[in-house]
N, C-alpha and C. Protein backbone atom coordinates (compact mmCIF):
# COMPACT_ATOMS: atom_id res chain seq x y z
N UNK A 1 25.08 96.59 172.84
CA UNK A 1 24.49 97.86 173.27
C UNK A 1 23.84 98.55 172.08
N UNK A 2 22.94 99.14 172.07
CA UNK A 2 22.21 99.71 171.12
C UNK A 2 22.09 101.25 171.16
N UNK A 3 22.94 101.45 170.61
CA UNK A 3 23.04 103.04 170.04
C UNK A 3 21.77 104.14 170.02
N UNK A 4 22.83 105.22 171.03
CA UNK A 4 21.64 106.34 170.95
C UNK A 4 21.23 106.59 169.40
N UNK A 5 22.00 106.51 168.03
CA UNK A 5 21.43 106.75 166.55
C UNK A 5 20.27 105.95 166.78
N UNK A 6 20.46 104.94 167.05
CA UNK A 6 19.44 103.81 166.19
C UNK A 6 18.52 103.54 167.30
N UNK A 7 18.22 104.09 168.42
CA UNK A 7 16.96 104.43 169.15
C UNK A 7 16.51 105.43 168.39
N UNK A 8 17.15 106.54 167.88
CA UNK A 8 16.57 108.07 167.20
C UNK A 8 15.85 107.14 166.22
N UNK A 9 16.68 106.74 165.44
CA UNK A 9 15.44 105.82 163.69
C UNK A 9 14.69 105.27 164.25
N UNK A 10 14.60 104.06 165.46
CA UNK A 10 13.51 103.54 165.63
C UNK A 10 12.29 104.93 166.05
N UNK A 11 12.76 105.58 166.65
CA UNK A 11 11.48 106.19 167.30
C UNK A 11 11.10 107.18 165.71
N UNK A 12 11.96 107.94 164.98
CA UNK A 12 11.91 108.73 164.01
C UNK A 12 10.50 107.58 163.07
N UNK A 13 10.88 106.54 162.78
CA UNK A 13 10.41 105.33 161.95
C UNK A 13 9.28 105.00 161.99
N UNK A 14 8.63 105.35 163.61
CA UNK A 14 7.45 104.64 164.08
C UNK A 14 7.99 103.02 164.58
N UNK A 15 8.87 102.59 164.19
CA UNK A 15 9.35 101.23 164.42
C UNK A 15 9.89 100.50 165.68
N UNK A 16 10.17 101.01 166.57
CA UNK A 16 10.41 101.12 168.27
C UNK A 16 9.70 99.42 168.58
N UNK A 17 10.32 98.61 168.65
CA UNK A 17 9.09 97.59 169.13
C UNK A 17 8.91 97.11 169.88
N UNK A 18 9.59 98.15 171.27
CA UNK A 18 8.82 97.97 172.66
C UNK A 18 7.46 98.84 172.54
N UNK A 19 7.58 100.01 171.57
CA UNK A 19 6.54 101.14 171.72
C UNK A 19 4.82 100.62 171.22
N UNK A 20 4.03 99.83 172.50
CA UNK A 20 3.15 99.06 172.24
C UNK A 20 2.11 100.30 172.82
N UNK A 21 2.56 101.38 173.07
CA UNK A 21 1.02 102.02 172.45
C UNK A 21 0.22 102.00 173.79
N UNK A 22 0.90 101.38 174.98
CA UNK A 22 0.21 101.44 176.36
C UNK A 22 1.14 100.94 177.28
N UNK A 23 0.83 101.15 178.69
CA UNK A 23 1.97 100.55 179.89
C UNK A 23 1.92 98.73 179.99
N UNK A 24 3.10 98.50 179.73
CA UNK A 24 3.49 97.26 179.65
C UNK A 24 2.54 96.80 181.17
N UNK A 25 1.92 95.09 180.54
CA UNK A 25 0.84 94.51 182.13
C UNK A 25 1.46 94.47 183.22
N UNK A 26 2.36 94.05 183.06
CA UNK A 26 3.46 93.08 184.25
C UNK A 26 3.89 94.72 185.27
N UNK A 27 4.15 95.76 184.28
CA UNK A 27 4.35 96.88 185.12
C UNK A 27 2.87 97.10 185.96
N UNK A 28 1.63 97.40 185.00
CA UNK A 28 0.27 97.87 185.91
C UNK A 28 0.05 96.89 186.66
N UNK A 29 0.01 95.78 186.26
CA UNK A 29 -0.02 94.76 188.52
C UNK A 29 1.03 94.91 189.37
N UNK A 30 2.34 95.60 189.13
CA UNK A 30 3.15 95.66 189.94
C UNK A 30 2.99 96.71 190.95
N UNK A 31 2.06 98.12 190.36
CA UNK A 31 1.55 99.57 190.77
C UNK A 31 0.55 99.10 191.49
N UNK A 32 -0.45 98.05 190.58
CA UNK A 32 -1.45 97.91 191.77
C UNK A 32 -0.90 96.99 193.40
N UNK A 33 -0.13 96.19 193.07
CA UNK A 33 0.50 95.60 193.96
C UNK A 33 0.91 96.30 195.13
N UNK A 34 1.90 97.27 194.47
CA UNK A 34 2.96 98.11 195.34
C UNK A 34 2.39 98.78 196.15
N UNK A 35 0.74 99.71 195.11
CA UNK A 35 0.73 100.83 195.71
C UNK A 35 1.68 101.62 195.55
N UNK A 36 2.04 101.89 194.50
CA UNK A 36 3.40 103.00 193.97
C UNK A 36 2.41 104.61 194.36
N UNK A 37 3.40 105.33 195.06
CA UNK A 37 2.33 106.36 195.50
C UNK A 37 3.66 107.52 195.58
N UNK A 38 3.53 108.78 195.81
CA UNK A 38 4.36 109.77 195.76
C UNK A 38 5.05 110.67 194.84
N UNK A 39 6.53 110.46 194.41
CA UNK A 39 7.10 110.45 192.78
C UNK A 39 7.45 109.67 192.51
N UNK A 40 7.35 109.23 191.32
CA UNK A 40 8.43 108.15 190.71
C UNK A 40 8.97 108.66 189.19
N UNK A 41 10.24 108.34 188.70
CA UNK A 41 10.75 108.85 187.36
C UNK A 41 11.15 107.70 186.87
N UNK A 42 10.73 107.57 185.34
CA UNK A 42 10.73 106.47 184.48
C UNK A 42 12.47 106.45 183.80
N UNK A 43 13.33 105.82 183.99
CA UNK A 43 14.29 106.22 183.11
C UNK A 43 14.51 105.47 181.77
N UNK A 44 14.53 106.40 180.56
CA UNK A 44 14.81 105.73 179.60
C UNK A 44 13.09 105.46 178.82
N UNK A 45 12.09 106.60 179.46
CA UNK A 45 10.63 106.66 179.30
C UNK A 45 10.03 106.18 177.93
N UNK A 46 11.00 106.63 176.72
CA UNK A 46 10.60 106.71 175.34
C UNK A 46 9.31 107.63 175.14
N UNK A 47 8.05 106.85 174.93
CA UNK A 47 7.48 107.78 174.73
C UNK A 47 6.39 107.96 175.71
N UNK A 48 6.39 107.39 176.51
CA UNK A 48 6.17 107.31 178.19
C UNK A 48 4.74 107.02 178.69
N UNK A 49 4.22 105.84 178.13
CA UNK A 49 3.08 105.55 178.68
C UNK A 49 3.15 104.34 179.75
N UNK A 50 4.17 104.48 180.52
CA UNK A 50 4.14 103.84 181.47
C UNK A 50 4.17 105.09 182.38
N UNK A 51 4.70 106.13 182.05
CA UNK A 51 4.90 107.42 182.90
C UNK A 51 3.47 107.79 183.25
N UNK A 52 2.75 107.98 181.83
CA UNK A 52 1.46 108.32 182.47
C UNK A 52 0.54 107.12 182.75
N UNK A 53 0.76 106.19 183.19
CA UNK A 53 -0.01 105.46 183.72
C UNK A 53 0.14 105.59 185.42
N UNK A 54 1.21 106.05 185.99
CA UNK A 54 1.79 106.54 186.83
C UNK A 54 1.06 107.92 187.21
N UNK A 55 0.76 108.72 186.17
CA UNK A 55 0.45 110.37 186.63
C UNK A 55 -1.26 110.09 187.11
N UNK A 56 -1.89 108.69 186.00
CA UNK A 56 -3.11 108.62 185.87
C UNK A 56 -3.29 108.62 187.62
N UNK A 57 -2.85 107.86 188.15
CA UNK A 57 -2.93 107.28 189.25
C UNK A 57 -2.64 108.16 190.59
N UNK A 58 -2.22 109.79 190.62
CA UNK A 58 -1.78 110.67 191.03
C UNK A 58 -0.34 110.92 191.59
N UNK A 59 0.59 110.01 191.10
CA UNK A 59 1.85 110.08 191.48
C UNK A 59 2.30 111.19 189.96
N UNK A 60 3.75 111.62 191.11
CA UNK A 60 4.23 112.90 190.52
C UNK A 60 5.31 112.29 189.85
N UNK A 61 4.93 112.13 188.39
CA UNK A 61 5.54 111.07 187.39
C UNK A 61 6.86 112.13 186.21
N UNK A 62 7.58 111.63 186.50
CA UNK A 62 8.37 112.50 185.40
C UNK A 62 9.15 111.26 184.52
N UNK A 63 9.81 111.31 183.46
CA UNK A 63 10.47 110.77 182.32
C UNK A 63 11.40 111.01 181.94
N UNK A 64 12.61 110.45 181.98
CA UNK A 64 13.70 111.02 181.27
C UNK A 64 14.19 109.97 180.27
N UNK A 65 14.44 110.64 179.20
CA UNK A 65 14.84 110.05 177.84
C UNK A 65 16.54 110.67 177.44
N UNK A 66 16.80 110.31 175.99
CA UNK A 66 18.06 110.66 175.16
C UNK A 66 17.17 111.36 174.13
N UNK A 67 16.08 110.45 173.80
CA UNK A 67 15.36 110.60 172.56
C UNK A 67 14.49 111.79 172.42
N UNK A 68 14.74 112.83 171.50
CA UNK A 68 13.98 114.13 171.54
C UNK A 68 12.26 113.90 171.11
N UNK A 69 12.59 113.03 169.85
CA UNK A 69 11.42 112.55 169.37
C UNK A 69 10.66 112.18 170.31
N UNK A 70 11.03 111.18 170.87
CA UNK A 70 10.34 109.98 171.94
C UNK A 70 9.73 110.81 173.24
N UNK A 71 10.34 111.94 173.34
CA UNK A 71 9.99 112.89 174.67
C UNK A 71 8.60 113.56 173.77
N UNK A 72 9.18 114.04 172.29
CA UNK A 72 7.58 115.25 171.65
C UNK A 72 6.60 113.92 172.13
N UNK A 73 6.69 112.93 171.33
CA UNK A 73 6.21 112.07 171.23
C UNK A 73 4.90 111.98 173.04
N UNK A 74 5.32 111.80 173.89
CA UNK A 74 4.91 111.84 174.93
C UNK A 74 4.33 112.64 175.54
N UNK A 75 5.07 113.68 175.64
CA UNK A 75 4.18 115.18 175.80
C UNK A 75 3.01 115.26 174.98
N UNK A 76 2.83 114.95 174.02
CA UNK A 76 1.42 114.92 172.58
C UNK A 76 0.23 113.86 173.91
N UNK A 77 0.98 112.69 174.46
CA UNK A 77 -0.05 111.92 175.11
C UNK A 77 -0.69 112.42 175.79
N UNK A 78 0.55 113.12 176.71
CA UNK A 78 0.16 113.64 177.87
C UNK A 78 -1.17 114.79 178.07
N UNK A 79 -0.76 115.67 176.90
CA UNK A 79 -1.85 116.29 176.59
C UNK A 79 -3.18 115.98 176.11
N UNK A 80 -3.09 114.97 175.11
CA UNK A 80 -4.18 114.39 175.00
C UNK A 80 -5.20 113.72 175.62
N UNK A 81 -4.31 113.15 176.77
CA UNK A 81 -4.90 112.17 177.91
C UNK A 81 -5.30 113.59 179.50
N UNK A 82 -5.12 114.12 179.18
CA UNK A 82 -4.97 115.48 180.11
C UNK A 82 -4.65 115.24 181.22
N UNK A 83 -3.69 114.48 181.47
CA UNK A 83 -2.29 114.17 182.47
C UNK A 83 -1.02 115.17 182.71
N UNK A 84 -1.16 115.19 183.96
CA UNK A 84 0.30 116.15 184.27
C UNK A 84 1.43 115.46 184.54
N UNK A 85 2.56 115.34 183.59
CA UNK A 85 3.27 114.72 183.97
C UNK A 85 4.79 115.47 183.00
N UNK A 86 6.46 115.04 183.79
CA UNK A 86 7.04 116.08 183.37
C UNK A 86 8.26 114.84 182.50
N UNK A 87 8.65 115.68 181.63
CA UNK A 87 9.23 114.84 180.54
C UNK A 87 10.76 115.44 180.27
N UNK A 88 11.47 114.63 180.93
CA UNK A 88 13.62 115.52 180.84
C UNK A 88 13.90 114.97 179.95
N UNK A 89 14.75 115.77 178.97
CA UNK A 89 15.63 114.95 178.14
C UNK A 89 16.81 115.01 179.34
N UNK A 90 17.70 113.50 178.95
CA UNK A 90 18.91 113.41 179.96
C UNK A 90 19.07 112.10 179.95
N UNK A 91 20.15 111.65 180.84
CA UNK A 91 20.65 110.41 180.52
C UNK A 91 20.74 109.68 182.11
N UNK A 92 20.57 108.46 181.77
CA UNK A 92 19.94 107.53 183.06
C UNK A 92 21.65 107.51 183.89
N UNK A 93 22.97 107.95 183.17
CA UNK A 93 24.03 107.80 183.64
C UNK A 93 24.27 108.57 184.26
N UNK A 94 23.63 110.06 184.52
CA UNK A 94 23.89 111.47 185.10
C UNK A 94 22.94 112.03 185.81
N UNK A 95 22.31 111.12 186.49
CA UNK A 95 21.09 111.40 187.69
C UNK A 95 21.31 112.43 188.90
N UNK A 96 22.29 113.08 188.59
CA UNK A 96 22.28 114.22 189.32
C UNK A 96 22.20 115.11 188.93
N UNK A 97 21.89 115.14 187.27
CA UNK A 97 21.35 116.62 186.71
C UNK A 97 19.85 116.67 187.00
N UNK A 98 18.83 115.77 187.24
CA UNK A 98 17.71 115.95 187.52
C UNK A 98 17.55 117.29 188.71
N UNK A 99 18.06 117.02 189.80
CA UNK A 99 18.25 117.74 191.20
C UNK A 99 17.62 117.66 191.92
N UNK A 100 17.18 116.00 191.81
CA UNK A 100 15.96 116.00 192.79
C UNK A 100 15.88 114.12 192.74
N UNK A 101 15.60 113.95 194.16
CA UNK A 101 15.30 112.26 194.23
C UNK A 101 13.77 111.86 194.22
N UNK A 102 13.71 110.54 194.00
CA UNK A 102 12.50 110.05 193.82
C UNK A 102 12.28 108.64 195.27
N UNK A 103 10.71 108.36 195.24
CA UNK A 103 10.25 107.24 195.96
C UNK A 103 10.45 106.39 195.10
N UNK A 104 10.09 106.17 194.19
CA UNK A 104 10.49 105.09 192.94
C UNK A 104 11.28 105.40 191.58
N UNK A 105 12.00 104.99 191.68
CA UNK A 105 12.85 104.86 190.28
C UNK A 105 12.72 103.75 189.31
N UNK A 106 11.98 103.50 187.90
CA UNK A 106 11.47 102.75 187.13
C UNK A 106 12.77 102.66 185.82
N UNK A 107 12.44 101.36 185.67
CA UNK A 107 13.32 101.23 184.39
C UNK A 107 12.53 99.39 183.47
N UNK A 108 12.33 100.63 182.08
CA UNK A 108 11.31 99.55 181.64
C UNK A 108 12.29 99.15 180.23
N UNK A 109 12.99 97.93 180.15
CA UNK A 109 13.77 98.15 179.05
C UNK A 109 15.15 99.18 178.56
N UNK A 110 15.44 99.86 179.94
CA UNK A 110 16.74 100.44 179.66
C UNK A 110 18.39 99.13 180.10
N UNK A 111 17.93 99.08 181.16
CA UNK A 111 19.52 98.61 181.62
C UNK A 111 19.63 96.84 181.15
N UNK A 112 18.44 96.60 179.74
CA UNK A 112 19.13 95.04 179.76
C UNK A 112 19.94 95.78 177.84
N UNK A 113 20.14 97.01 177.53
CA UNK A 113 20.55 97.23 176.30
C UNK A 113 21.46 98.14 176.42
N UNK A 114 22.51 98.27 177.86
CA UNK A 114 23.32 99.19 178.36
C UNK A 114 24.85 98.12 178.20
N UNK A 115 25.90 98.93 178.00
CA UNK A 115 26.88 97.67 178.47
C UNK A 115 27.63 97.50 179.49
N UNK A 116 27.92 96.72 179.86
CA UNK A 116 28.44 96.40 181.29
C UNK A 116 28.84 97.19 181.76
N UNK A 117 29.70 97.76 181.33
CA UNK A 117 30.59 99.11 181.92
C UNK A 117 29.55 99.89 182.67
N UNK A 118 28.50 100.20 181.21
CA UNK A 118 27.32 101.45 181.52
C UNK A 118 26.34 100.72 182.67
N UNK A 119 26.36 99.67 182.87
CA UNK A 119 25.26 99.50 183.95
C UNK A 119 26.09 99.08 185.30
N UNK A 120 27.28 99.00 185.69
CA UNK A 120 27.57 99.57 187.26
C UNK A 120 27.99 101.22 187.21
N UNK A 121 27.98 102.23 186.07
CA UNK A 121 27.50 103.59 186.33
C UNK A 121 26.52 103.28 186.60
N UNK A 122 25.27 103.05 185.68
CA UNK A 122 23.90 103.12 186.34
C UNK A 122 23.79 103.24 187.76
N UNK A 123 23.86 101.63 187.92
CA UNK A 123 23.61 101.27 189.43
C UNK A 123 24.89 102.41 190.51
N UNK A 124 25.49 102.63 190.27
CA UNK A 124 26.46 103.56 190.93
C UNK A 124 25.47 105.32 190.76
N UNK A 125 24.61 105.70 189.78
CA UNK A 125 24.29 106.98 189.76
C UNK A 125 22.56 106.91 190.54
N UNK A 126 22.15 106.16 191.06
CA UNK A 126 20.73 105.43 191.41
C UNK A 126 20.56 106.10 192.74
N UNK A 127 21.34 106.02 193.88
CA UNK A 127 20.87 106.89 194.55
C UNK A 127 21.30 108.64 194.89
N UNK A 128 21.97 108.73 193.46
CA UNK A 128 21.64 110.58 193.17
C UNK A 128 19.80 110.99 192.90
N UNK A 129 19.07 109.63 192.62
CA UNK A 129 17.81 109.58 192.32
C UNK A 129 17.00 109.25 193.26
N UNK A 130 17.68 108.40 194.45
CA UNK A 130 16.26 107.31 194.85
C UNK A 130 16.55 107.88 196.36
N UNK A 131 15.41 108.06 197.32
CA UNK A 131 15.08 108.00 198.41
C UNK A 131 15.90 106.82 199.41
N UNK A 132 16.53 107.40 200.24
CA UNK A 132 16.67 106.10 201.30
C UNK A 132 15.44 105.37 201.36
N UNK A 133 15.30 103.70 201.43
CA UNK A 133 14.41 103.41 201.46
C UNK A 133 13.73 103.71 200.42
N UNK A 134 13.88 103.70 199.64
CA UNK A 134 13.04 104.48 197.96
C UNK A 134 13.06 103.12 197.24
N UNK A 135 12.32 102.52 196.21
CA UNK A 135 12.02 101.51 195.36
C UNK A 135 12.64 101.44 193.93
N UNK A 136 13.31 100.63 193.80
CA UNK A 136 13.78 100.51 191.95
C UNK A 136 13.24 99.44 191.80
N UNK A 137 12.18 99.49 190.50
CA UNK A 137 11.30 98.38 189.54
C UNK A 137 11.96 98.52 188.17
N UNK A 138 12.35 97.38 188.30
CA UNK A 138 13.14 97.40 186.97
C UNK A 138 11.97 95.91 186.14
N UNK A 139 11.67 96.25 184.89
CA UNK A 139 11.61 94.99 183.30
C UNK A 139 11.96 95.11 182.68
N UNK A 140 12.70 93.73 182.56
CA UNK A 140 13.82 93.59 181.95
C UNK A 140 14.21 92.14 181.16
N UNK A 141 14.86 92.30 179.79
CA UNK A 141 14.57 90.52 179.41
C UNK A 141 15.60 90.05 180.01
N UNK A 142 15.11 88.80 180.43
CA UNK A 142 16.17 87.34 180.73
C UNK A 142 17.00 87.04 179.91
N UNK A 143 18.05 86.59 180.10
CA UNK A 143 19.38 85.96 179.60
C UNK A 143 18.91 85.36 178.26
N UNK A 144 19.62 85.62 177.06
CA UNK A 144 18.84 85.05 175.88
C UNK A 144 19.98 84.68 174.85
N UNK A 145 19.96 83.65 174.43
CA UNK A 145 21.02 83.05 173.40
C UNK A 145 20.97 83.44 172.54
N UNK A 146 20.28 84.70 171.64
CA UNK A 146 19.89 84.89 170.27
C UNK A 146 21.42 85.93 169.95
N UNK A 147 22.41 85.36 168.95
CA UNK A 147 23.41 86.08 168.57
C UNK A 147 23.50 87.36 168.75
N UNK A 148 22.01 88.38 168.35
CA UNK A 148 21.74 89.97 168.27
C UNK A 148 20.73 90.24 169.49
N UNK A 149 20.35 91.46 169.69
CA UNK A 149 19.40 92.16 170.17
C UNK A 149 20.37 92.40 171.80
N UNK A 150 19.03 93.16 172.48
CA UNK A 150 19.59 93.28 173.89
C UNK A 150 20.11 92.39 174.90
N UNK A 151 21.29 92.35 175.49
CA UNK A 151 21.47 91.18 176.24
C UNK A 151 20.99 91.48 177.89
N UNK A 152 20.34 90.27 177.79
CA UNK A 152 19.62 90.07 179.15
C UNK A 152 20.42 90.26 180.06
N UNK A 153 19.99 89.64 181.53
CA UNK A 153 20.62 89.18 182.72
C UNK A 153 19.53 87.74 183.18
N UNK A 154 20.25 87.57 183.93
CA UNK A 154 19.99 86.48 185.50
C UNK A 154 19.98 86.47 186.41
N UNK A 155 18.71 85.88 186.99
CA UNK A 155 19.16 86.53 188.81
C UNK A 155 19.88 86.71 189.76
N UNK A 156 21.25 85.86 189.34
CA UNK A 156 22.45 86.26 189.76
C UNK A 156 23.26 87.48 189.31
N UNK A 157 23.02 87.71 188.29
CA UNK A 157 23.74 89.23 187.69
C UNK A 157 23.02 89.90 188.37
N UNK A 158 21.48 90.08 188.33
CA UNK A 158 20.67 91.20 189.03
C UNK A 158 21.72 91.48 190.63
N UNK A 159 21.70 90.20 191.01
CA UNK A 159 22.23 90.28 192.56
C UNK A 159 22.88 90.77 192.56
N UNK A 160 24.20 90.61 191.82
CA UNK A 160 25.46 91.22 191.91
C UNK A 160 25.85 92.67 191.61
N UNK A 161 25.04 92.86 190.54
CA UNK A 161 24.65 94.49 189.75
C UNK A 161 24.30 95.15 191.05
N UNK A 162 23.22 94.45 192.07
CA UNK A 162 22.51 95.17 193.08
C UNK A 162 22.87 94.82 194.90
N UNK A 163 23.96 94.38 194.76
CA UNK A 163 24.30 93.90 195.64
C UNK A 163 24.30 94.87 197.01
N UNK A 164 24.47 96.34 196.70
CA UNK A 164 23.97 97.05 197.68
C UNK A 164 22.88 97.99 198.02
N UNK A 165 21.91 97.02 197.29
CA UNK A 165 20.35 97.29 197.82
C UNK A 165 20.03 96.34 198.34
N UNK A 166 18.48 96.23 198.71
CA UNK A 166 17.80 95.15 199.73
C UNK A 166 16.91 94.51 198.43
N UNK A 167 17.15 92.91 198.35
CA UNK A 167 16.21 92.53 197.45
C UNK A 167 14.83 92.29 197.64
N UNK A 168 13.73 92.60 197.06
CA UNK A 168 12.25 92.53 197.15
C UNK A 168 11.71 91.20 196.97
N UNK A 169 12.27 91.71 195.43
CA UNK A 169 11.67 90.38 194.27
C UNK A 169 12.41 90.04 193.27
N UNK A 170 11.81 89.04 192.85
CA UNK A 170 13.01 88.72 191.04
C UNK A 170 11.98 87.62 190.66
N UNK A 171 10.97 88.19 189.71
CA UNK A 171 9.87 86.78 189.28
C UNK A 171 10.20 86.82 187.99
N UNK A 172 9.55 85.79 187.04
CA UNK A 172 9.71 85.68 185.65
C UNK A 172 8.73 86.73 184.95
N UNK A 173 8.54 86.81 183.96
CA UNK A 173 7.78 87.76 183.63
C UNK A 173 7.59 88.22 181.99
N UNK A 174 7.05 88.73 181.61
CA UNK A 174 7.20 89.04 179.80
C UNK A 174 7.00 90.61 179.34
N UNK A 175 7.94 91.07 178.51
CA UNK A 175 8.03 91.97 178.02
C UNK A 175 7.18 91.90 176.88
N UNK A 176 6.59 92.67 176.63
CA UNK A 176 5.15 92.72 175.76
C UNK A 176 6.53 93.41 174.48
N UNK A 177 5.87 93.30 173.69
CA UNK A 177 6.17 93.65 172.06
C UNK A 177 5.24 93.99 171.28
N UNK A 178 5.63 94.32 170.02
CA UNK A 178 5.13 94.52 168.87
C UNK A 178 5.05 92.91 167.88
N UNK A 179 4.20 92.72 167.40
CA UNK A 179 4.55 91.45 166.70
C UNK A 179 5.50 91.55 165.72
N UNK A 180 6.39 90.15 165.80
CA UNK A 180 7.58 90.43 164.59
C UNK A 180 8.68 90.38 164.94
N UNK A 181 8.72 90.56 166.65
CA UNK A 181 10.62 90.82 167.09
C UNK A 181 10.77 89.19 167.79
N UNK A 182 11.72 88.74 167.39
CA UNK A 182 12.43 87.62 166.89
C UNK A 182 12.56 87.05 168.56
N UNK A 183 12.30 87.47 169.26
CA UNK A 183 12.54 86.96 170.84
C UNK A 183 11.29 86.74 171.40
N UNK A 184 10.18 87.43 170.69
CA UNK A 184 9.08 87.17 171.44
C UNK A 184 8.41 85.69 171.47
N UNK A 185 7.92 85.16 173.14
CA UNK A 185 7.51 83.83 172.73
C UNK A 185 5.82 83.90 172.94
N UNK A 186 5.65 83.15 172.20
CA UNK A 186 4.18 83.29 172.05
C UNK A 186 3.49 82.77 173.08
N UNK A 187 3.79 81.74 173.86
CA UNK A 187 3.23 80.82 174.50
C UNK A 187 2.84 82.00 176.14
N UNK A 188 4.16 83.16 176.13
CA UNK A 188 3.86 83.95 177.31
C UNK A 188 3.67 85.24 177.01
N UNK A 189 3.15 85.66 175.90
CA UNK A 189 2.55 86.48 175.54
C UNK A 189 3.91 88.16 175.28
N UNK A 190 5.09 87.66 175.27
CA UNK A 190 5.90 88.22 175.14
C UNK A 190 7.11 87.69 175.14
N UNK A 191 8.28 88.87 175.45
CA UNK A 191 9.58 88.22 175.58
C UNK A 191 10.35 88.18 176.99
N UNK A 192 10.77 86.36 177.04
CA UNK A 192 11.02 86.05 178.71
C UNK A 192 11.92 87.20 178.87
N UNK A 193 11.27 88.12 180.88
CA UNK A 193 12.34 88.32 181.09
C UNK A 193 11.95 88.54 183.01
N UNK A 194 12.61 89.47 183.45
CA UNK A 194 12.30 89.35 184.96
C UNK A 194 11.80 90.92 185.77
N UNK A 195 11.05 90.56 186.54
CA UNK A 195 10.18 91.96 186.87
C UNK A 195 10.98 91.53 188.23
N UNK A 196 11.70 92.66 188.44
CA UNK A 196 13.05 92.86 189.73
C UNK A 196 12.27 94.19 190.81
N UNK A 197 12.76 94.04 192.29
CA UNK A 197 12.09 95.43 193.11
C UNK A 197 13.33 95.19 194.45
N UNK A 198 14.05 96.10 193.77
CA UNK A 198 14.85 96.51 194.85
C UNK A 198 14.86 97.85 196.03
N UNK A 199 15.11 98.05 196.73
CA UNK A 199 15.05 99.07 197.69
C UNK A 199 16.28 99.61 198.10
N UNK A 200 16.70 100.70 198.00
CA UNK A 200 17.70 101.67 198.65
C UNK A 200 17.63 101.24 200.11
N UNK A 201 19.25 100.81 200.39
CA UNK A 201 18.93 101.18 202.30
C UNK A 201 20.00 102.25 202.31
């Protein structure tokens, strides 16, 4: 599990090396796919340009982070890009301080660096967030042998983690990076992992 400190240094650092500076691909064909339309809230946003790729598009996009930085950080986009979009500090474990549910609930890189414990809270605090019938898009890396970093899942963990939602999808897929992080494979233009779409019943 990777420590709320050492998200603060990465983002403090500039060094973050999911923070590629635009909305991960595999997420923007999934929007065009979906048709993601209404609200949706990013959890675990960082500095949230997947959020506003979301607002670009006229959905009522909000973000919730730990990271104070990672939230200024976003708000600066937001403004710059002259996007309306709303940015919580808060924690993906306590989705009922928001006070409000969503059509889609996004998670780009939070729940494969949570630990077990913390991700059946997750999945247990999900529909204080999500619409009956409401959408969770989760990317996320695949199961990975490397001694360190975030530990993946498999589409059997997904199942089981999600066992009381309706499954969509579960394809392969790549987490885009920064060059340099030790998982990324070159051949797929990132690091293996799985673009998941579950539904609240």
């Amino acid at each position: 599990m990777v420590s709320h400190e050492r998200f603060t240094e990465l983002y403090a650092g500039g060094g973050a090396p999911w923070d590629i500076g635009r909305p991960q691909r595999e997420l923007v064909a999934a929007f065009d796919e979906l048709g993601i339309s209404g609200s949706a809230v990013d959890l675990g946003c960082g500095t949230g340009d997947n959020v506003l790729e979301l607002a670009r598009r006229g959905v009522d996009a909000w973000g919730v982070d730990r990271v104070a930085s990672a939230l200024e950080a976003a708000r600066g986009k937001a403004t710059e890009r002259g996007l309306a979009a709303t940015f919580v500090q808060g924690d993906a474990l306590d989705l009922g301080a928001l006070g409000r549910r969503f059509d889609t609930v996004l998670d780009c890189g939070l729940f494969h660096v949570i630990s077990e414990e913390d991700r059946r809270r997750y999945v247990a605090e999900l529909p204080r967030a999500l619409d009956p019938g409401g959408r969770f898009l989760m990317l996320g890396f695949a199961t990975s042998r490397a001694p360190v970093g975030p530990r993946g899942y498999s589409p059997d963990e997904l199942r089981a983690y999600f066992a009381g939602f309706r499954e969509v999808f579960i394809r392969p897929a790549a987490f885009e990076a920064r060059p340099g992080l030790p998982l990324v494979d070159e051949k797929i233009g990132g690091v293996p992992a799985w673009l998941s779409l579950f539904e609240r019943v």
